[in-house]
C-alpha atoms as a PDB file:
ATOM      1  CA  UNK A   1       0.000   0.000   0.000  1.00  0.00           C
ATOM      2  CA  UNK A   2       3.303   3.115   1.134  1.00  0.00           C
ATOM      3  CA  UNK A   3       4.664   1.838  -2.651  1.00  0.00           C
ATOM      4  CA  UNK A   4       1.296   2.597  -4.369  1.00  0.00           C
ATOM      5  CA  UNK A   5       0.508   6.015  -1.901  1.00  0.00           C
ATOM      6  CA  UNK A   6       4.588   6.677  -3.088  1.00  0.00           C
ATOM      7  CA  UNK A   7       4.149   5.599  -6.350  1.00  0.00           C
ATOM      8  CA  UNK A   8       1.024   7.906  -7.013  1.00  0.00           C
ATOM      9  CA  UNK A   9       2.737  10.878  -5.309  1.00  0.00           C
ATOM     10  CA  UNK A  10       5.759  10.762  -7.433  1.00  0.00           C
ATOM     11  CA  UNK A  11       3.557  10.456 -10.478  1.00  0.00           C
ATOM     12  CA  UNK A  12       0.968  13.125  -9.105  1.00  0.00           C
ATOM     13  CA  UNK A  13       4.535  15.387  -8.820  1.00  0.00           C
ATOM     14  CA  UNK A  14       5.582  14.580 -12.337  1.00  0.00           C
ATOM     15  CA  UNK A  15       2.218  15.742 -13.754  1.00  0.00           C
ATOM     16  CA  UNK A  16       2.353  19.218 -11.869  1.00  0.00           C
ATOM     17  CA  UNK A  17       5.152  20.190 -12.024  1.00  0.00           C
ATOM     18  CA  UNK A  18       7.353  20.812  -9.466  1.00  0.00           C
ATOM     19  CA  UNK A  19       8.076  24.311  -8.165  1.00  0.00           C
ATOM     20  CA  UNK A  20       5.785  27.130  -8.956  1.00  0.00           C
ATOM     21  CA  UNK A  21       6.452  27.839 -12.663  1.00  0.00           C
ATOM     22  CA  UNK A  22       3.109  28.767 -13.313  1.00  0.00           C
ATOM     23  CA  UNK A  23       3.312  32.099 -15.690  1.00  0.00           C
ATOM     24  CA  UNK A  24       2.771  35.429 -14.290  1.00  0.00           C
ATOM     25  CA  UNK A  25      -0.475  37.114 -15.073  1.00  0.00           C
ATOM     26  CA  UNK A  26      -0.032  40.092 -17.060  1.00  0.00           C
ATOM     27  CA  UNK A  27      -1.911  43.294 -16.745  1.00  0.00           C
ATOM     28  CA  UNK A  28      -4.725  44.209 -19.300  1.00  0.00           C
ATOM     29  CA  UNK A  29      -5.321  47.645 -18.057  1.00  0.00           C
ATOM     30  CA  UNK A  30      -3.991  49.961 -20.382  1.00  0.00           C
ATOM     31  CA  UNK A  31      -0.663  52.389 -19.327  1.00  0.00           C
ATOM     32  CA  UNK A  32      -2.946  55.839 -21.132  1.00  0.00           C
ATOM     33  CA  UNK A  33      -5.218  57.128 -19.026  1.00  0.00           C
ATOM     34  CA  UNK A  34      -8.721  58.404 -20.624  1.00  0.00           C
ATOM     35  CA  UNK A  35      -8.166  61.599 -18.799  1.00  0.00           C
ATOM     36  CA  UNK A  36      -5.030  62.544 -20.920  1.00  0.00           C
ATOM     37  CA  UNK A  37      -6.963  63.227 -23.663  1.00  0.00           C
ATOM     38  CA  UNK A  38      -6.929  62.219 -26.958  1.00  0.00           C
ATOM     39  CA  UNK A  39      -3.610  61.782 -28.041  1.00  0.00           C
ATOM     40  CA  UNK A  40      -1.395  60.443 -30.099  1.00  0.00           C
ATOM     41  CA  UNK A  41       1.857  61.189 -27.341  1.00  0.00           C
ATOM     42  CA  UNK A  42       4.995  60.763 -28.354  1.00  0.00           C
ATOM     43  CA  UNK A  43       7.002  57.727 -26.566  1.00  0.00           C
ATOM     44  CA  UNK A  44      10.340  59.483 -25.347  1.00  0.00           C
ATOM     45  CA  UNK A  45      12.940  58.443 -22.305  1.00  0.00           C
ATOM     46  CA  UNK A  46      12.997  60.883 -19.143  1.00  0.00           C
ATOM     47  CA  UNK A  47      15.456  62.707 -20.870  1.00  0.00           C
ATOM     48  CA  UNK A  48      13.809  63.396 -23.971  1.00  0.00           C
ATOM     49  CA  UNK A  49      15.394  61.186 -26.433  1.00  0.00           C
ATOM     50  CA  UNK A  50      12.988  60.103 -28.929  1.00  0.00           C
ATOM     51  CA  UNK A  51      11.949  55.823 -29.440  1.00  0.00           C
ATOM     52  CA  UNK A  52      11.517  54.596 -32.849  1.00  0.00           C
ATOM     53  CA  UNK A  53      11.135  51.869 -34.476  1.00  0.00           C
ATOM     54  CA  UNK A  54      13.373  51.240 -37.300  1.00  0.00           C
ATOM     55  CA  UNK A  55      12.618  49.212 -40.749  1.00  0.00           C
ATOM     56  CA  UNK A  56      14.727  48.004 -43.544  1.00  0.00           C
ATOM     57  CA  UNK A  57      14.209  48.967 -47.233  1.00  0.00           C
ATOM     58  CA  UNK A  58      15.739  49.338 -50.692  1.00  0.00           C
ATOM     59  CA  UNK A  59      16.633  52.523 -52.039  1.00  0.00           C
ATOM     60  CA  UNK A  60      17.567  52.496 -55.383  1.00  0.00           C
ATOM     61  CA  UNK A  61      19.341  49.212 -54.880  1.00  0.00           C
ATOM     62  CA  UNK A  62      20.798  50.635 -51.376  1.00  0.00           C
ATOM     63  CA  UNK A  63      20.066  49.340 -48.602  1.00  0.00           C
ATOM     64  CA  UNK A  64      18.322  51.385 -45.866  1.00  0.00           C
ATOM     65  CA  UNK A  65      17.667  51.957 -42.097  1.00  0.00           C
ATOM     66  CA  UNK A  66      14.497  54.180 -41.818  1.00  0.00           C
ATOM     67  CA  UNK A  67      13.643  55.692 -38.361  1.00  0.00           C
ATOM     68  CA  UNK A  68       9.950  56.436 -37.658  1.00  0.00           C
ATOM     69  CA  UNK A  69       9.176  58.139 -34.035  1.00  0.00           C
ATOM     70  CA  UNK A  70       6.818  55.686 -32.040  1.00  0.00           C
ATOM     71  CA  UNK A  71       3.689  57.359 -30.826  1.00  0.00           C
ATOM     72  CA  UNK A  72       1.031  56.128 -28.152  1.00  0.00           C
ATOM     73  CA  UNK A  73      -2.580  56.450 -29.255  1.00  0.00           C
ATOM     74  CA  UNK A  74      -5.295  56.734 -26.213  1.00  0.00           C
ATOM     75  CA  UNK A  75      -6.157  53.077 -26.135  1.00  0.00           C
ATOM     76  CA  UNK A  76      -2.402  52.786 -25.055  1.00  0.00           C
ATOM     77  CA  UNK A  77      -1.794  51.533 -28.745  1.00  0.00           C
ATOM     78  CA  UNK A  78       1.965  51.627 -30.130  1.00  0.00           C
ATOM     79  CA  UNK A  79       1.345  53.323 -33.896  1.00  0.00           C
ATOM     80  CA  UNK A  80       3.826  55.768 -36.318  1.00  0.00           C
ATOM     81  CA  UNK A  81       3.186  59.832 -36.356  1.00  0.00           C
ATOM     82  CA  UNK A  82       0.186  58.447 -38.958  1.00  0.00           C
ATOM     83  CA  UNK A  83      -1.470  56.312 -36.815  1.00  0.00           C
ATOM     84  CA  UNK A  84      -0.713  53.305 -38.659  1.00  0.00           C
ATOM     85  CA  UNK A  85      -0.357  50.620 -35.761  1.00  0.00           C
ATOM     86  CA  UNK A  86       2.861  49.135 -34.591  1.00  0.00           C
ATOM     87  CA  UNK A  87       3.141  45.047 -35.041  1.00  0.00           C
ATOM     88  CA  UNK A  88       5.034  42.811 -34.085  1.00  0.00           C
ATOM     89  CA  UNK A  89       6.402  39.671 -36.664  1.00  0.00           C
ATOM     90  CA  UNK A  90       3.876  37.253 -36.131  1.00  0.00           C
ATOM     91  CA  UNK A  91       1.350  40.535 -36.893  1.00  0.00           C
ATOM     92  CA  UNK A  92      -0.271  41.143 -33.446  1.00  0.00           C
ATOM     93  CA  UNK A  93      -0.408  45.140 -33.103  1.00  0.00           C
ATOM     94  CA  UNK A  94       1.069  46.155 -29.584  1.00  0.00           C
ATOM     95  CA  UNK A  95      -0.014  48.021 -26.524  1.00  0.00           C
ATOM     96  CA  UNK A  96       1.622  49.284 -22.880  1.00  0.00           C
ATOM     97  CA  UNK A  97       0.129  48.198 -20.290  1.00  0.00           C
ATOM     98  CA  UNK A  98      -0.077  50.381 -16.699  1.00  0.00           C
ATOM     99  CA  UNK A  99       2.841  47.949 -15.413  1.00  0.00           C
ATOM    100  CA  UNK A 100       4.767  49.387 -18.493  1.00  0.00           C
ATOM    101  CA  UNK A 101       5.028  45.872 -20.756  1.00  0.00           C
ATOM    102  CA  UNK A 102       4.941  45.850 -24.123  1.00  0.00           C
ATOM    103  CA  UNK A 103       1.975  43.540 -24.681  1.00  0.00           C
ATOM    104  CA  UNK A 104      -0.098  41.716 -27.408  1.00  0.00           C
ATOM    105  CA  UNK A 105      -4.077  41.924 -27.863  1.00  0.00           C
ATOM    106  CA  UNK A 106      -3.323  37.914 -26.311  1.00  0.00           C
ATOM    107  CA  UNK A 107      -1.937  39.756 -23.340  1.00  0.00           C
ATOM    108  CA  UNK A 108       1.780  38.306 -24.120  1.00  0.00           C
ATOM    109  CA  UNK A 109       4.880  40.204 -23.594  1.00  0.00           C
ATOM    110  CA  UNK A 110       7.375  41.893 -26.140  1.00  0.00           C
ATOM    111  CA  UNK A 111      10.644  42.732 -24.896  1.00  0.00           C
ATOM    112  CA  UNK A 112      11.582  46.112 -25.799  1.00  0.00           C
ATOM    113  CA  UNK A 113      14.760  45.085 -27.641  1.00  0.00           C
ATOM    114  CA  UNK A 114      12.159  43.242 -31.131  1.00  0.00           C
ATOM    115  CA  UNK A 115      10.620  46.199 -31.556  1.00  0.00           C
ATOM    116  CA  UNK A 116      12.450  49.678 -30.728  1.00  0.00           C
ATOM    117  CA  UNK A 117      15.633  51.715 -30.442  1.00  0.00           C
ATOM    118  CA  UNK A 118      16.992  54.248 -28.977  1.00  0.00           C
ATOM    119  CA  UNK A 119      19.555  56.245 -31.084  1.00  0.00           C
ATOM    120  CA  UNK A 120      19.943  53.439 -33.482  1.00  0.00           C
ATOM    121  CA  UNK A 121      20.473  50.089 -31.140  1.00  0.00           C
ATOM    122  CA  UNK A 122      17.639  47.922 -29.563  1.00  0.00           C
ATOM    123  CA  UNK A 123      15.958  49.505 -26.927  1.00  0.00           C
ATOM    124  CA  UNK A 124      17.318  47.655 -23.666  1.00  0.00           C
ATOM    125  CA  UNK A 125      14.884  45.913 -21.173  1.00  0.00           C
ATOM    126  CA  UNK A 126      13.286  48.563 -18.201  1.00  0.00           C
ATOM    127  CA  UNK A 127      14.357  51.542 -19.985  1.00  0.00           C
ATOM    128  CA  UNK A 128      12.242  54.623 -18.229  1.00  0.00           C
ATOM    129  CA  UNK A 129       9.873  56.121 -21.036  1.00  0.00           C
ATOM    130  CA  UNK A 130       7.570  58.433 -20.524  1.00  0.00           C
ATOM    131  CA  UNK A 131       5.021  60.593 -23.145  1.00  0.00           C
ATOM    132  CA  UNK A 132       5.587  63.587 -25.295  1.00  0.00           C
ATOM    133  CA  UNK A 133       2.374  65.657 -25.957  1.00  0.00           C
ATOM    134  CA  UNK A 134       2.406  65.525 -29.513  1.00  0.00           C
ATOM    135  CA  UNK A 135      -0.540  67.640 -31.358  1.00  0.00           C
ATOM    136  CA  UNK A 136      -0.483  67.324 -35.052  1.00  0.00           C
ATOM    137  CA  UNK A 137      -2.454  70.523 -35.056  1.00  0.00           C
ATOM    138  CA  UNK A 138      -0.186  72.245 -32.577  1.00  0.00           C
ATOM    139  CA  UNK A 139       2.435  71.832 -34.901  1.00  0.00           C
ATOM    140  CA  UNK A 140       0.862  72.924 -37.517  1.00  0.00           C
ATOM    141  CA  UNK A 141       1.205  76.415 -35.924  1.00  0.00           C
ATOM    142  CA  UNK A 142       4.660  76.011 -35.802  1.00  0.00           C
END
């Protein structure tokens, strides 16, 4: 009977896991508050250096590096100046969360090294960003 009781604990073990490994839950509440406004704000670090997200292309049989600033529209949506949305390779647009992850609509997380830079390298991990109040008709006055 103790081998079977063992014998059923061990395999009980096996089947959970051992440890807690289970993944952390990650936030859904968006980092933009409705209060700010309607946005878009540009994404800069605490000492105003501008984000971007950088793309390859072919220029006249030259390669390029293109660097577009990244904006933050009020549903706490990653887009360029236009709007046009920020994705990530497999497609899934991206969002910041209020605990400051980068974040699919599948609530997984995007280090901040895939998808932006900071004066042309990878953005590294925890880098303090804050927002920019960017108004496209504000400067239009300028």
């Amino acid at each position: 009977m103790k081998k079977a009781i063992v014998g059923l604990t061990l395999i009980s073990n096996l089947l959970n896991g051992c440890g807690d490994q289970s993944p952390q839950a990650v936030s859904n509440i968006p980092m933009v508050d409705a209060q700010l406004g309607e946005g878009p704000w540009q994404v800069v670090t605490y000492d105003g250096s501008r984000i971007t997200r950088d793309s390859v292309a072919l220029d006249g049989g030259e390669i390029v590096i293109r660097s577009s600033s990244v904006y933050v529209n009020k549903e706490s949506q990653f887009t360029l100046r236009d709007g046009t949305p920020i994705k990530v390779f497999t497609g899934d647009s991206i969002y910041w969360n209020k605990d400051g992850d980068i974040i699919t609509k599948k609530f997984q997380k995007v280090p901040e090294y895939l998808v932006f830079s900071l004066d042309g390298k990878p953005l590294k991990e925890n880098t303090a960003l804050t927002l920019y109040d960017y108004s496209p008709v504000r400067e239009k006055k300028l």
